[in-house]
Structures are given as structure tokens and as C-alpha cells.
PDB file of N, CA and C in Angstrom:
ATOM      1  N   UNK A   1     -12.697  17.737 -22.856  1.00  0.00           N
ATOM      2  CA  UNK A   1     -13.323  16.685 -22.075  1.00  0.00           C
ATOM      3  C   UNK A   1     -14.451  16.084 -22.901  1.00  0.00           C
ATOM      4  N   UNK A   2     -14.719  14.749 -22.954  1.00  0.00           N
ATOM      5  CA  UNK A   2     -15.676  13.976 -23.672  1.00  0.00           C
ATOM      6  C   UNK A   2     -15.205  13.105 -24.294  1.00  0.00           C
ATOM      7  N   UNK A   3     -15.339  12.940 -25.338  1.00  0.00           N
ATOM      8  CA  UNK A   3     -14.904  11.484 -26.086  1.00  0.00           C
ATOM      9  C   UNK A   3     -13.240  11.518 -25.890  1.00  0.00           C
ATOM     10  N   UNK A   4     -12.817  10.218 -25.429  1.00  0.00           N
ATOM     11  CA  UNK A   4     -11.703   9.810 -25.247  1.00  0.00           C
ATOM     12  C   UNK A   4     -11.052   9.955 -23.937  1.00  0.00           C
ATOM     13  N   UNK A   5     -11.885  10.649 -23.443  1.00  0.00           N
ATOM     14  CA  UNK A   5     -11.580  11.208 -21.984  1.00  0.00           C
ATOM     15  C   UNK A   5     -11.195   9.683 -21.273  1.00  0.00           C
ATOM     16  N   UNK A   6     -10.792   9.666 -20.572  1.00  0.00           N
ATOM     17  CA  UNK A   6     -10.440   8.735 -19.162  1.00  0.00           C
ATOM     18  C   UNK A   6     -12.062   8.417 -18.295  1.00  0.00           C
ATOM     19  N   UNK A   7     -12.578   7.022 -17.830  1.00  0.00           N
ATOM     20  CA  UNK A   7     -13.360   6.873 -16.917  1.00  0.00           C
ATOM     21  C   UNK A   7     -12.754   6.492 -15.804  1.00  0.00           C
ATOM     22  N   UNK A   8     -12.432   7.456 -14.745  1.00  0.00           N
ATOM     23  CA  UNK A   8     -12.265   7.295 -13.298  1.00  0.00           C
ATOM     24  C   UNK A   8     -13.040   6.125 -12.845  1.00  0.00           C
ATOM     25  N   UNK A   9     -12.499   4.595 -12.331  1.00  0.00           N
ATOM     26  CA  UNK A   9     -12.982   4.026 -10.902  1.00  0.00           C
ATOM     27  C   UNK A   9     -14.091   4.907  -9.971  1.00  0.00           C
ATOM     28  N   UNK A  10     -14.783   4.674 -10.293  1.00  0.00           N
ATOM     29  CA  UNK A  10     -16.018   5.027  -8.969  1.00  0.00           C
ATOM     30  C   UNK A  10     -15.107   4.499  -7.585  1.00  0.00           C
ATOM     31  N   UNK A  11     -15.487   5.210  -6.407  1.00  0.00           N
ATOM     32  CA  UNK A  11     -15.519   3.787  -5.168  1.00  0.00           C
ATOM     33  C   UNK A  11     -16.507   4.153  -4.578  1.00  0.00           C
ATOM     34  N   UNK A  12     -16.699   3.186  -4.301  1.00  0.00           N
ATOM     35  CA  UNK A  12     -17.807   2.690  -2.954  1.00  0.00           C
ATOM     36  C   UNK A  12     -17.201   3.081  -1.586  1.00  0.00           C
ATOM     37  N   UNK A  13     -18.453   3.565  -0.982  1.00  0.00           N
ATOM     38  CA  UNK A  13     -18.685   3.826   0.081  1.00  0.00           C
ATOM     39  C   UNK A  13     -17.885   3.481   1.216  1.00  0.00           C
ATOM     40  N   UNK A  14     -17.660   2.017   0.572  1.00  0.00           N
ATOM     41  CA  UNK A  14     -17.079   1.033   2.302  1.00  0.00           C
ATOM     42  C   UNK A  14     -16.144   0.862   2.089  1.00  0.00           C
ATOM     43  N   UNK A  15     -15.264   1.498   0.689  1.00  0.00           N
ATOM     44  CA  UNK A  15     -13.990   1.099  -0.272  1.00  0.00           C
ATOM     45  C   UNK A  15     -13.591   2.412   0.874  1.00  0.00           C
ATOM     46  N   UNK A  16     -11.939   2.134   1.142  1.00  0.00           N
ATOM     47  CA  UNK A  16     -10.989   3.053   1.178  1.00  0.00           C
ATOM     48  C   UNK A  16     -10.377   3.530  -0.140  1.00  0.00           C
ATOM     49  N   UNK A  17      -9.736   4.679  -0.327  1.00  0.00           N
ATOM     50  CA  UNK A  17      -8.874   5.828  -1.060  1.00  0.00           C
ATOM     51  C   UNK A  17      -7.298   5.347  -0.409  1.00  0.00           C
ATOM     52  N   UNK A  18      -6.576   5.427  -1.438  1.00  0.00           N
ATOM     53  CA  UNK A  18      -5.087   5.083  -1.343  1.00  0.00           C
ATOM     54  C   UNK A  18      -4.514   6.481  -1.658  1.00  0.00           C
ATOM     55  N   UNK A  19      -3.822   6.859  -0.791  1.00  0.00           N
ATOM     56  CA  UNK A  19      -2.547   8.222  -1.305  1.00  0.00           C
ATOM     57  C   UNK A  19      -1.605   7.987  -0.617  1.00  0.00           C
ATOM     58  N   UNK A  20      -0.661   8.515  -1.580  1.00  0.00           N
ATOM     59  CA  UNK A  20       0.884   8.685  -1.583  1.00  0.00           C
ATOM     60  C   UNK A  20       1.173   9.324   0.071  1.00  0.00           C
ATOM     61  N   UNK A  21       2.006   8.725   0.716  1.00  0.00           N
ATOM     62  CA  UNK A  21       2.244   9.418   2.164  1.00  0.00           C
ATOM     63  C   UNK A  21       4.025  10.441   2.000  1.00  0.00           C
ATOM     64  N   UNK A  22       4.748   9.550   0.825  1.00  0.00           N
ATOM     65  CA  UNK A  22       5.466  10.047   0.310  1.00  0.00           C
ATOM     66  C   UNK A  22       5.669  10.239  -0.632  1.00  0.00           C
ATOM     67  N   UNK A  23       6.988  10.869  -1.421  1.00  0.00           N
ATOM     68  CA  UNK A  23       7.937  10.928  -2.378  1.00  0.00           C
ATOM     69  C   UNK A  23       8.180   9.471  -2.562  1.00  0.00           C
ATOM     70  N   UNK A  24       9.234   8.809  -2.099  1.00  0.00           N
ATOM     71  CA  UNK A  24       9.763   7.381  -1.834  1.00  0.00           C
ATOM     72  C   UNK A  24       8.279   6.713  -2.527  1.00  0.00           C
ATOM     73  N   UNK A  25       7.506   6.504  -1.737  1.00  0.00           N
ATOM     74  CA  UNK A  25       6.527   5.551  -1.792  1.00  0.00           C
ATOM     75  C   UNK A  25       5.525   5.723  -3.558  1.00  0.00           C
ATOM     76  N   UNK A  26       5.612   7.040  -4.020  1.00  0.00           N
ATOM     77  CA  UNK A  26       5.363   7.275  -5.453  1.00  0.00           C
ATOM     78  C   UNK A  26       6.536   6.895  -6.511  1.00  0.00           C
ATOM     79  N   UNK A  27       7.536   7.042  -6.152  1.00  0.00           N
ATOM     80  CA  UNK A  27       8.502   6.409  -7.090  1.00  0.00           C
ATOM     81  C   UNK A  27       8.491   5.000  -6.851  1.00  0.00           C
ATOM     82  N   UNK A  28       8.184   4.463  -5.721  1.00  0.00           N
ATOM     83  CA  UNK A  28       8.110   2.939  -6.028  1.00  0.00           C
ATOM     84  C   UNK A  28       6.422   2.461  -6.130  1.00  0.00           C
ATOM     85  N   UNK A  29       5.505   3.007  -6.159  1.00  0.00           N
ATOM     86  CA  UNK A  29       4.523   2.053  -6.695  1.00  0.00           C
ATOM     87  C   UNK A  29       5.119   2.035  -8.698  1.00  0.00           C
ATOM     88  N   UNK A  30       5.443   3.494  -9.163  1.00  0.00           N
ATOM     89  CA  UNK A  30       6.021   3.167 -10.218  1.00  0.00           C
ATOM     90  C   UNK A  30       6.500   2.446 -10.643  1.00  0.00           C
ATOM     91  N   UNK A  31       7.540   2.244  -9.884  1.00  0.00           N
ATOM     92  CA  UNK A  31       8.943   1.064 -10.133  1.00  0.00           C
ATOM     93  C   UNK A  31       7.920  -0.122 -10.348  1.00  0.00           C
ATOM     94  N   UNK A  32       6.691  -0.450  -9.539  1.00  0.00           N
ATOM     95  CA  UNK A  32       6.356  -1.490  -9.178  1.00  0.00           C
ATOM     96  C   UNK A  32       5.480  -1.717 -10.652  1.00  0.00           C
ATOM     97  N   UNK A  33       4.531  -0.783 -10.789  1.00  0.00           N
ATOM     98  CA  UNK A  33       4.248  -0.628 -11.938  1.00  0.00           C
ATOM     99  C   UNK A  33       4.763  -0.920 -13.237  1.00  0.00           C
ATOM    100  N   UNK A  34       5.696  -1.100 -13.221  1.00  0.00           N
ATOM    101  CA  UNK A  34       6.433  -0.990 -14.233  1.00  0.00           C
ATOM    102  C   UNK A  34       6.910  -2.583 -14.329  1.00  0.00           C
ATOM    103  N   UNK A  35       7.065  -2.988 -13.553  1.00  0.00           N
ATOM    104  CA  UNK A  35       7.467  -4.465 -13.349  1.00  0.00           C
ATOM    105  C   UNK A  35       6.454  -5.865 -12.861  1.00  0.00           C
ATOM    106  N   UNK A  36       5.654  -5.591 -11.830  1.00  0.00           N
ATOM    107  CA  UNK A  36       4.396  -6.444 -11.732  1.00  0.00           C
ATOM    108  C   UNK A  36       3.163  -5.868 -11.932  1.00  0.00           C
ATOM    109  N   UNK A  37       2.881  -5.537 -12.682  1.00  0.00           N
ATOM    110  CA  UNK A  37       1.614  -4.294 -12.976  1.00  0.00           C
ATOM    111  C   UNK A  37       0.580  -5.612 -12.847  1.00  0.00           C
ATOM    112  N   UNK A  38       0.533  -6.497 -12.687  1.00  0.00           N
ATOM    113  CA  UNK A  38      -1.379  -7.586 -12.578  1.00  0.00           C
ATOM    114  C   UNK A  38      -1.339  -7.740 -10.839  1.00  0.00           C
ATOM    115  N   UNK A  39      -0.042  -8.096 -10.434  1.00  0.00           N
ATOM    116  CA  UNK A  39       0.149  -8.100  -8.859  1.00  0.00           C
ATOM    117  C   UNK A  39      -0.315  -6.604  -8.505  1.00  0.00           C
ATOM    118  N   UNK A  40       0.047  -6.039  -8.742  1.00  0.00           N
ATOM    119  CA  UNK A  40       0.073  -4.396  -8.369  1.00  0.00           C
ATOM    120  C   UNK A  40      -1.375  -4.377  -8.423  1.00  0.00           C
ATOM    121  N   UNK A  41      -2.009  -4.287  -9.356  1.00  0.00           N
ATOM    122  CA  UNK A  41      -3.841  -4.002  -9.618  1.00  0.00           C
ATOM    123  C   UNK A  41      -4.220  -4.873  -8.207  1.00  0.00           C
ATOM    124  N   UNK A  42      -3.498  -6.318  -8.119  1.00  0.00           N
ATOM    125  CA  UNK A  42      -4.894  -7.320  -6.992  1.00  0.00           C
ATOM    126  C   UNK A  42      -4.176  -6.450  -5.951  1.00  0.00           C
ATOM    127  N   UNK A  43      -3.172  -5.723  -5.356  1.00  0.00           N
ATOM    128  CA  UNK A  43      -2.580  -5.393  -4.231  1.00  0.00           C
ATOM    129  C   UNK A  43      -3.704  -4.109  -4.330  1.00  0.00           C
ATOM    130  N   UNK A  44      -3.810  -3.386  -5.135  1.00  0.00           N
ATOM    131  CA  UNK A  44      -4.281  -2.109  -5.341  1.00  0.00           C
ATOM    132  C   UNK A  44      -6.016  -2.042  -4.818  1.00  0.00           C
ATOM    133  N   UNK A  45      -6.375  -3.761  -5.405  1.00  0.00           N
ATOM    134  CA  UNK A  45      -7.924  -3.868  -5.091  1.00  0.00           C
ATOM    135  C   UNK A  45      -8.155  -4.110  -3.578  1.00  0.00           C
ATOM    136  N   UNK A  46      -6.917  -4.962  -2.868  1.00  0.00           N
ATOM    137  CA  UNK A  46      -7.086  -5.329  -1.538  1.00  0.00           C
ATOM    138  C   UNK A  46      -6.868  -4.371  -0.893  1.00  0.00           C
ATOM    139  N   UNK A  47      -6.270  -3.242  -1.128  1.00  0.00           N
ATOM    140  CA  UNK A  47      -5.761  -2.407  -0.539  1.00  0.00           C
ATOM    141  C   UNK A  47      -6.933  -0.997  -0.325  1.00  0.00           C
ATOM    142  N   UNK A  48      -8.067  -1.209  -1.294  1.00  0.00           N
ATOM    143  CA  UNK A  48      -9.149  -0.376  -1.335  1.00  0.00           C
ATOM    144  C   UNK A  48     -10.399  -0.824  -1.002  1.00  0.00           C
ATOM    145  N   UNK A  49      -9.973  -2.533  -0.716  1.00  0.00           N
ATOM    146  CA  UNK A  49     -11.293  -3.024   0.186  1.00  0.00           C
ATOM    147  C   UNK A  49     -11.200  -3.449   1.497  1.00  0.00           C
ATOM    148  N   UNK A  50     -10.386  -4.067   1.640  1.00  0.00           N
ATOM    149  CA  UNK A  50      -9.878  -5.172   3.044  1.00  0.00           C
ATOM    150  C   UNK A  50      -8.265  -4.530   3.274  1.00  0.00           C
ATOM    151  N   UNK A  51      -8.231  -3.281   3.736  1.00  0.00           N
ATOM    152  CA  UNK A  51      -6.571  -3.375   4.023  1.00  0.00           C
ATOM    153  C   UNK A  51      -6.487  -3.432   5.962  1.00  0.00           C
ATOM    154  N   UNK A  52      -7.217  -3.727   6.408  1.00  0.00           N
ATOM    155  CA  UNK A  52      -7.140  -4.218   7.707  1.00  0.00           C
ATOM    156  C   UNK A  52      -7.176  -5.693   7.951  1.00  0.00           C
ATOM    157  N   UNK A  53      -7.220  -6.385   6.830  1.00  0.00           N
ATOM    158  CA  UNK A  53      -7.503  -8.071   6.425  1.00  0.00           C
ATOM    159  C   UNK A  53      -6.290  -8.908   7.360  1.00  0.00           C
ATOM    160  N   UNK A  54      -5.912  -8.757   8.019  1.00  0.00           N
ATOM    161  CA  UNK A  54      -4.870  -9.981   8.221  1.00  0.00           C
ATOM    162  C   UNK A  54      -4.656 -11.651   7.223  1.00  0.00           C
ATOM    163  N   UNK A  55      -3.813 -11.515   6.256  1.00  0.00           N
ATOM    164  CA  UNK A  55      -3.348 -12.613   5.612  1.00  0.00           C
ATOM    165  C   UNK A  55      -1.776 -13.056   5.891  1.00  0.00           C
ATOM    166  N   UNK A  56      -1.134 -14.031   5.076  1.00  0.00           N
ATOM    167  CA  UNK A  56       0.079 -14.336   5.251  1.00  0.00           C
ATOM    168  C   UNK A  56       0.909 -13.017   3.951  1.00  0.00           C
ATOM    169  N   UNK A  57       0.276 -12.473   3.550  1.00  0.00           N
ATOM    170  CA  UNK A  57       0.785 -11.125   2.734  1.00  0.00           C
ATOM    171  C   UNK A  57       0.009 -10.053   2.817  1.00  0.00           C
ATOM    172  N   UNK A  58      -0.385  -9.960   4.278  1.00  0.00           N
ATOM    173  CA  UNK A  58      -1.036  -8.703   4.493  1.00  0.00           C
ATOM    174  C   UNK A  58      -1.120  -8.631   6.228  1.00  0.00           C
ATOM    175  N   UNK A  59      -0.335  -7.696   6.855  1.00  0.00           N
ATOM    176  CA  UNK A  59       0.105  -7.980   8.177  1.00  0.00           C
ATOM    177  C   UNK A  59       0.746  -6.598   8.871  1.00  0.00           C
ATOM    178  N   UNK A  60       0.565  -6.382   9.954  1.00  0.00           N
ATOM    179  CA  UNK A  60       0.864  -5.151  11.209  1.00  0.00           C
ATOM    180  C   UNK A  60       2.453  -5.884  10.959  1.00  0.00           C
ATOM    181  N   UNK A  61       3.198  -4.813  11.013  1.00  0.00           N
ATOM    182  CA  UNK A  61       4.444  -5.437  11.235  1.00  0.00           C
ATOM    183  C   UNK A  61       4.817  -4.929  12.812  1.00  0.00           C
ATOM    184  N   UNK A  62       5.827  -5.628  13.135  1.00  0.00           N
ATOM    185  CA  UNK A  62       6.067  -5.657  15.122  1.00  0.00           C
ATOM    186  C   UNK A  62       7.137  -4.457  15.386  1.00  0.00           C
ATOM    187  N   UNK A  63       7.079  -4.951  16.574  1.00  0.00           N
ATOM    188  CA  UNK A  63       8.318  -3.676  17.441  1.00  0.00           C
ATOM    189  C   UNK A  63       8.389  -2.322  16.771  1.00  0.00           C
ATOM    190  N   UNK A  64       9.763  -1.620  17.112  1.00  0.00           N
ATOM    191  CA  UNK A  64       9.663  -0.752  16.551  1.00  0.00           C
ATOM    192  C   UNK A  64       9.487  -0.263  15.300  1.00  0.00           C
ATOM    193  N   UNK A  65       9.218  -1.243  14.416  1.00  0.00           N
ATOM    194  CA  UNK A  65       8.432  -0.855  12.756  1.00  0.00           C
ATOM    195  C   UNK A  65       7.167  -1.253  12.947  1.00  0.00           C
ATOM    196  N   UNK A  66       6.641  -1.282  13.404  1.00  0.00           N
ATOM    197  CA  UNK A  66       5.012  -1.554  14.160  1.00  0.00           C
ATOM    198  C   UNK A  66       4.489  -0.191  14.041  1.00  0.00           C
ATOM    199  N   UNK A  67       4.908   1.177  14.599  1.00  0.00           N
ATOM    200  CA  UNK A  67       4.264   2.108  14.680  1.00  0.00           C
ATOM    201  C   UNK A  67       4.589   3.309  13.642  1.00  0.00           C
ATOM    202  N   UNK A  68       3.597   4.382  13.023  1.00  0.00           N
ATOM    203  CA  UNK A  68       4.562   5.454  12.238  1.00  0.00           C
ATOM    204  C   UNK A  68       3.591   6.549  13.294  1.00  0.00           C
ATOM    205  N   UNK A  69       4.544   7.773  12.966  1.00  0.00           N
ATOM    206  CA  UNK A  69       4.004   8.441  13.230  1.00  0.00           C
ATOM    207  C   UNK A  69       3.245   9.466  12.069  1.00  0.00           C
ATOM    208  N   UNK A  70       2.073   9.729  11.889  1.00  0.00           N
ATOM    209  CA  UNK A  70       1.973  10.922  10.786  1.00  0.00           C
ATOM    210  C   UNK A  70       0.646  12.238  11.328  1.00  0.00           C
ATOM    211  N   UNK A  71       1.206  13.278  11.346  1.00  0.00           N
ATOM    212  CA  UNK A  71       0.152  14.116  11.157  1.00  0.00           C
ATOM    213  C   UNK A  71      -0.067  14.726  13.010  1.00  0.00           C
ATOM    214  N   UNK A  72       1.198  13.837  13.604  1.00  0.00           N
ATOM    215  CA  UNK A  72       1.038  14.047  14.902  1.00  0.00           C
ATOM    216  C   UNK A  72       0.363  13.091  16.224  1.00  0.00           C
ATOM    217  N   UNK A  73      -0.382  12.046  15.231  1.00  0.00           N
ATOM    218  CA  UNK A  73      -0.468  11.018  15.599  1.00  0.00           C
ATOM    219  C   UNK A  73       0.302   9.706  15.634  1.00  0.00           C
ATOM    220  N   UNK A  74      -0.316   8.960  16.029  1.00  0.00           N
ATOM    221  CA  UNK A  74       0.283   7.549  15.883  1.00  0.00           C
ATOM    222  C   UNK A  74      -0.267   6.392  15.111  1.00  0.00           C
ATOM    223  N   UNK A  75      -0.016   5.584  14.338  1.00  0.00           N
ATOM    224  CA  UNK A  75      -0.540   4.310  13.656  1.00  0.00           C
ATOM    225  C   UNK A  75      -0.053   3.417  13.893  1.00  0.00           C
ATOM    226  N   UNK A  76      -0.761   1.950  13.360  1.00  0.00           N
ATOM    227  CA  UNK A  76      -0.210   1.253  13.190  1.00  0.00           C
ATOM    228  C   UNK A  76      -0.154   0.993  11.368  1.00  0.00           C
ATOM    229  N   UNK A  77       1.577   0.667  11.846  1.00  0.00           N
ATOM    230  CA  UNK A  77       2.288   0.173  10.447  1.00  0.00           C
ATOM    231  C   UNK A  77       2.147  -1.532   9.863  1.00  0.00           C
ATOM    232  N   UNK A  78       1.351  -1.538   9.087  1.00  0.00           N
ATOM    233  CA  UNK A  78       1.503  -2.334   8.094  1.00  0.00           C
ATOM    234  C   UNK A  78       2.240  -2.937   6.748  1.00  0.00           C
ATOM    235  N   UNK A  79       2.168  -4.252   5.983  1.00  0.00           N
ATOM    236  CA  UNK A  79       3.192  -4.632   5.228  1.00  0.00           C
ATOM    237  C   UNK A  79       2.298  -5.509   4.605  1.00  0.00           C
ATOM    238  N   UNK A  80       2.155  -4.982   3.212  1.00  0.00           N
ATOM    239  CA  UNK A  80       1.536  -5.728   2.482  1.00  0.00           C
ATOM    240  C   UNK A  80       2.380  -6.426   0.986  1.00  0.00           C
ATOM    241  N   UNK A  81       2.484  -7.425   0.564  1.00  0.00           N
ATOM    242  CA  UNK A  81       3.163  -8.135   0.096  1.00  0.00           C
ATOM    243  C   UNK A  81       2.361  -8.817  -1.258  1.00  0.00           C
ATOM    244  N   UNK A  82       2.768  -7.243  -2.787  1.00  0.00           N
ATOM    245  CA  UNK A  82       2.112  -7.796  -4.018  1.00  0.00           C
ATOM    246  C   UNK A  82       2.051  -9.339  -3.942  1.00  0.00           C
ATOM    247  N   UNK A  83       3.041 -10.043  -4.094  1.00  0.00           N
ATOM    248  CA  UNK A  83       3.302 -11.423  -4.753  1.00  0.00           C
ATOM    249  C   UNK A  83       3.792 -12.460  -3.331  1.00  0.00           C
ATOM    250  N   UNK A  84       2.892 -13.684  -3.694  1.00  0.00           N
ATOM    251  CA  UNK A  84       3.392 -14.482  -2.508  1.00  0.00           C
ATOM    252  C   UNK A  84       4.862 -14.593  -2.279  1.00  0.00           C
ATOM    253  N   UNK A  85       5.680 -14.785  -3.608  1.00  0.00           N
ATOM    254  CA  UNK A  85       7.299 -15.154  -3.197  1.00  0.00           C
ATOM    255  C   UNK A  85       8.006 -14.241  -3.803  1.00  0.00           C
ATOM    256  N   UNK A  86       7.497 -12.667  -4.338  1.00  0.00           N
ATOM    257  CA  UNK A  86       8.377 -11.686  -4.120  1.00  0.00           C
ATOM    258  C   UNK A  86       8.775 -11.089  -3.324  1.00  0.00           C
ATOM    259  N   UNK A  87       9.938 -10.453  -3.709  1.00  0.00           N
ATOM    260  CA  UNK A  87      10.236  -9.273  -2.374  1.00  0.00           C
ATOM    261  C   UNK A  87      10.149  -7.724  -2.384  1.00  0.00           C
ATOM    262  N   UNK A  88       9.034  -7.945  -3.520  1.00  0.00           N
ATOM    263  CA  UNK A  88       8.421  -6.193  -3.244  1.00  0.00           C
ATOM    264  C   UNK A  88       7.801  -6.400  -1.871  1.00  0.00           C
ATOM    265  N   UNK A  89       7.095  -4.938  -1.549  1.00  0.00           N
ATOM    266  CA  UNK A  89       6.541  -4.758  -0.153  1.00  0.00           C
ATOM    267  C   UNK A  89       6.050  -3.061  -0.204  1.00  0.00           C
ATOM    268  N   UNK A  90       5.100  -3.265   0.658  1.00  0.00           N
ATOM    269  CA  UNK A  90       4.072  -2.154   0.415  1.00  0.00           C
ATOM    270  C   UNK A  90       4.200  -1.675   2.196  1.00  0.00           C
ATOM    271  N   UNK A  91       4.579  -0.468   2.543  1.00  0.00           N
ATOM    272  CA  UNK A  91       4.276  -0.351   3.817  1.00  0.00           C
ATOM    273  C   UNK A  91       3.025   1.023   3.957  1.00  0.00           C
ATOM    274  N   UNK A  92       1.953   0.527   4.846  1.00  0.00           N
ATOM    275  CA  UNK A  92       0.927   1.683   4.946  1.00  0.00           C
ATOM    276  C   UNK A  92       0.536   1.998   6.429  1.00  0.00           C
ATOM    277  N   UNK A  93      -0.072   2.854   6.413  1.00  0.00           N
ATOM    278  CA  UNK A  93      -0.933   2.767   7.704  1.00  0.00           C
ATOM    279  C   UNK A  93      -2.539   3.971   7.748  1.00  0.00           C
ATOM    280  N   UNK A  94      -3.781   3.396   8.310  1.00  0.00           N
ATOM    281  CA  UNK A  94      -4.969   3.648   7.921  1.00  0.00           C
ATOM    282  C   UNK A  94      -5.268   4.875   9.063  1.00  0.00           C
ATOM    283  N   UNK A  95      -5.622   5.814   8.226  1.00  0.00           N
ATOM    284  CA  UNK A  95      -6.663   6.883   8.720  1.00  0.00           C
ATOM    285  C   UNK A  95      -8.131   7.207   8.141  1.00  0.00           C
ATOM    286  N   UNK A  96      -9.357   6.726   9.152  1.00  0.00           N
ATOM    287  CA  UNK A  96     -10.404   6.596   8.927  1.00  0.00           C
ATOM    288  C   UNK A  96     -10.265   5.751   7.244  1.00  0.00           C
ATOM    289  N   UNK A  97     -10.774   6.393   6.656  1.00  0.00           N
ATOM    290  CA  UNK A  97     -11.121   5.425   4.881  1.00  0.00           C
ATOM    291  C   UNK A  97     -10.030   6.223   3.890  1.00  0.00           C
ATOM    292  N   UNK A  98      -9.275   6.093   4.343  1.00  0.00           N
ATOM    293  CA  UNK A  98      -7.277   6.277   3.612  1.00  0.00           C
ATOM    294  C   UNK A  98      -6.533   5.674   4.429  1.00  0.00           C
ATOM    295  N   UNK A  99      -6.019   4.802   2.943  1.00  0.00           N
ATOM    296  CA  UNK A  99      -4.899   4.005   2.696  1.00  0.00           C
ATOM    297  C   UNK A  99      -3.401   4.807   2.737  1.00  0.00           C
ATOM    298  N   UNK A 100      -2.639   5.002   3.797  1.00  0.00           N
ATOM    299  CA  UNK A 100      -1.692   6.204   2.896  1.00  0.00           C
ATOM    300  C   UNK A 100      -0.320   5.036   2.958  1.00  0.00           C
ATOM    301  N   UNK A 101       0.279   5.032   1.483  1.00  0.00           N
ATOM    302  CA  UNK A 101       1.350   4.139   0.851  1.00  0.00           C
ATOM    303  C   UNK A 101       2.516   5.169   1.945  1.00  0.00           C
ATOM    304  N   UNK A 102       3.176   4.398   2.640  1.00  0.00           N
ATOM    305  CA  UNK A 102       4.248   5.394   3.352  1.00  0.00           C
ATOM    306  C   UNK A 102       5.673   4.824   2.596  1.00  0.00           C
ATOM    307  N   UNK A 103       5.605   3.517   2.174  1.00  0.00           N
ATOM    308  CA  UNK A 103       6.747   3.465   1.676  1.00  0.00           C
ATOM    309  C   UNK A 103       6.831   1.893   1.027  1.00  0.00           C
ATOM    310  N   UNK A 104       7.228   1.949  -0.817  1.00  0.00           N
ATOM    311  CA  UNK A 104       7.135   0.902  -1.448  1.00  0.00           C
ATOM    312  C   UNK A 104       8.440   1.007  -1.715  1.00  0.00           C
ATOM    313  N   UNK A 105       8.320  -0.245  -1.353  1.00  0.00           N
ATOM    314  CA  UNK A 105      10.069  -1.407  -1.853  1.00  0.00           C
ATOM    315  C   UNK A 105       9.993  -2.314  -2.720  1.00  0.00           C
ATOM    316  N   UNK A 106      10.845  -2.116  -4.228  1.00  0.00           N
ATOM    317  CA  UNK A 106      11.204  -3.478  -4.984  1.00  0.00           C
ATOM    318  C   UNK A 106      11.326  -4.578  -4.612  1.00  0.00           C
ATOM    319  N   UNK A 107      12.158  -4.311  -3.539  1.00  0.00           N
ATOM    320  CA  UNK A 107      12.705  -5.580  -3.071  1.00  0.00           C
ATOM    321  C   UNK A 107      12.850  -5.495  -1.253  1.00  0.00           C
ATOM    322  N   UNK A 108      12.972  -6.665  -1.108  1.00  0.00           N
ATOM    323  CA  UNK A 108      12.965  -6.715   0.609  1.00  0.00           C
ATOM    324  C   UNK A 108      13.465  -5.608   1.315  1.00  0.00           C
ATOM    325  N   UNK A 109      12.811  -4.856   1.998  1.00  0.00           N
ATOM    326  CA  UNK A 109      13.748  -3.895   3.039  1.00  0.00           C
ATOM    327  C   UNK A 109      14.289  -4.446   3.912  1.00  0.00           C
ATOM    328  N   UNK A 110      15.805  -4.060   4.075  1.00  0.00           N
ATOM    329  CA  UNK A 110      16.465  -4.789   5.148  1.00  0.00           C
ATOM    330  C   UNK A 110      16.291  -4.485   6.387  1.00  0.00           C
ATOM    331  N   UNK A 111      15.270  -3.602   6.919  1.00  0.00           N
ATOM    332  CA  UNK A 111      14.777  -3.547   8.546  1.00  0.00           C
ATOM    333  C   UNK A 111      13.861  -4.882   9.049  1.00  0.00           C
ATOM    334  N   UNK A 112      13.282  -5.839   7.335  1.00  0.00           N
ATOM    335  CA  UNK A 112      12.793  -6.173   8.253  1.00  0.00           C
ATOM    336  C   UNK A 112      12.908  -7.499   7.812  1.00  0.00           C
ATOM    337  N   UNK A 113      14.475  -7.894   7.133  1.00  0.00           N
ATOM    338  CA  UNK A 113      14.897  -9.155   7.285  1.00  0.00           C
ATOM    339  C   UNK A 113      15.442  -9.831   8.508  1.00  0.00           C
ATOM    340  N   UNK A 114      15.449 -11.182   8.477  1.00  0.00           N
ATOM    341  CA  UNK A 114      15.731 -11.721   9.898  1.00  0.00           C
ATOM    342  C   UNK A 114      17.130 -12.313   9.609  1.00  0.00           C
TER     343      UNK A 114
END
């Protein structure tokens, strides 16, 4: 440890923490990584400051994909959307100041095409 080491991101206080809720959802921030990595960082920053933000790529999704269950509770499920006209997709839902990624898609999930 020391020279060359890695400097960890600090966060702030009012910043949320992002973790993996799954398997699924770690192999695709990868995937995602791997393919829009500058989208991925601004998704990554909104996602550790404002992920209760309501935008046109950041949104509660409805009905029955509206709710998850984790931990024995209930949430609400969200859908956050790296790129305005891609079809990756980020699904989360917030406990106290965690972000937990429940499930990232390359591409559009078909539950919640119309």
C-alpha cells in the first residue's frame, strides 16, 4: 500500500452508496462498462446524488414492475436510463442512503416494452 495505490472516491454525506442487489445486475453494469463507460460514469454520478430525481431517464416504473421486494420489505422500483436514445436500463430501488442495482440491461427489457 502507498505509491501507486488506487484513490477511492470519498462520498459525501448526502451522496448515496450503490451495491450490487445481484449477480445479473454485476455482470451487466460490466457489460455496460465495457460499452458506454462516459454514460455509465454520468448514470453512476446521478445515481449517487439525485436517484430519487424524477427525469425523462430517471423514473418509478408502474404496475406490477413498480414494486420489488428485498430483505422482506417492499420498494419502489425504479428505471434509470444511461443514454437518452439507448436501450440500456438500470433497474434499482432505495434503502435509506443505498442505491441497490437490482438489475442492468444492455438493451431494452421486454417487460417493459409497449
Amino acid at each position: 500500500m502507498g505509491k501507486g495505490e488506487k484513490v477511492e472516491r470519498p462520498k459525501k454525506k448526502s451522496e448515496y452508496e450503490l451495491r450490487f442487489a445481484s449477480v445479473q445486475a454485476k455482470r451487466g453494469w460490466t457489460d455496460l462498462k465495457a460499452t458506454i463507460r462516459n454514460p455509465l460514469v454520468d448514470a453512476w454520478d446521478f445515481l449517487t446524488r439525485t436517484p430519487e430525481f424524477e427525469t425523462p431517464t430517471n423514473y418509478r416504473l408502474r404496475g406490477e414492475l413498480g414494486v420489488v421486494t428485498h430483505g422482506g420489505s417492499t420498494h419502489d422500483r425504479w428505471q434509470h436510463k444511461p443514454t437518452l436514445k439507448g436501450d440500456a436500463r438500470i433497474w434499482f430501488f432505495l434503502v435509506d442512503q443505498l442505491v441497490y442495482l437490482e438489475q442492468v440491461h444492455t438493451s431494452h427489457p421486454n417487460q417493459t416494452k409497449k
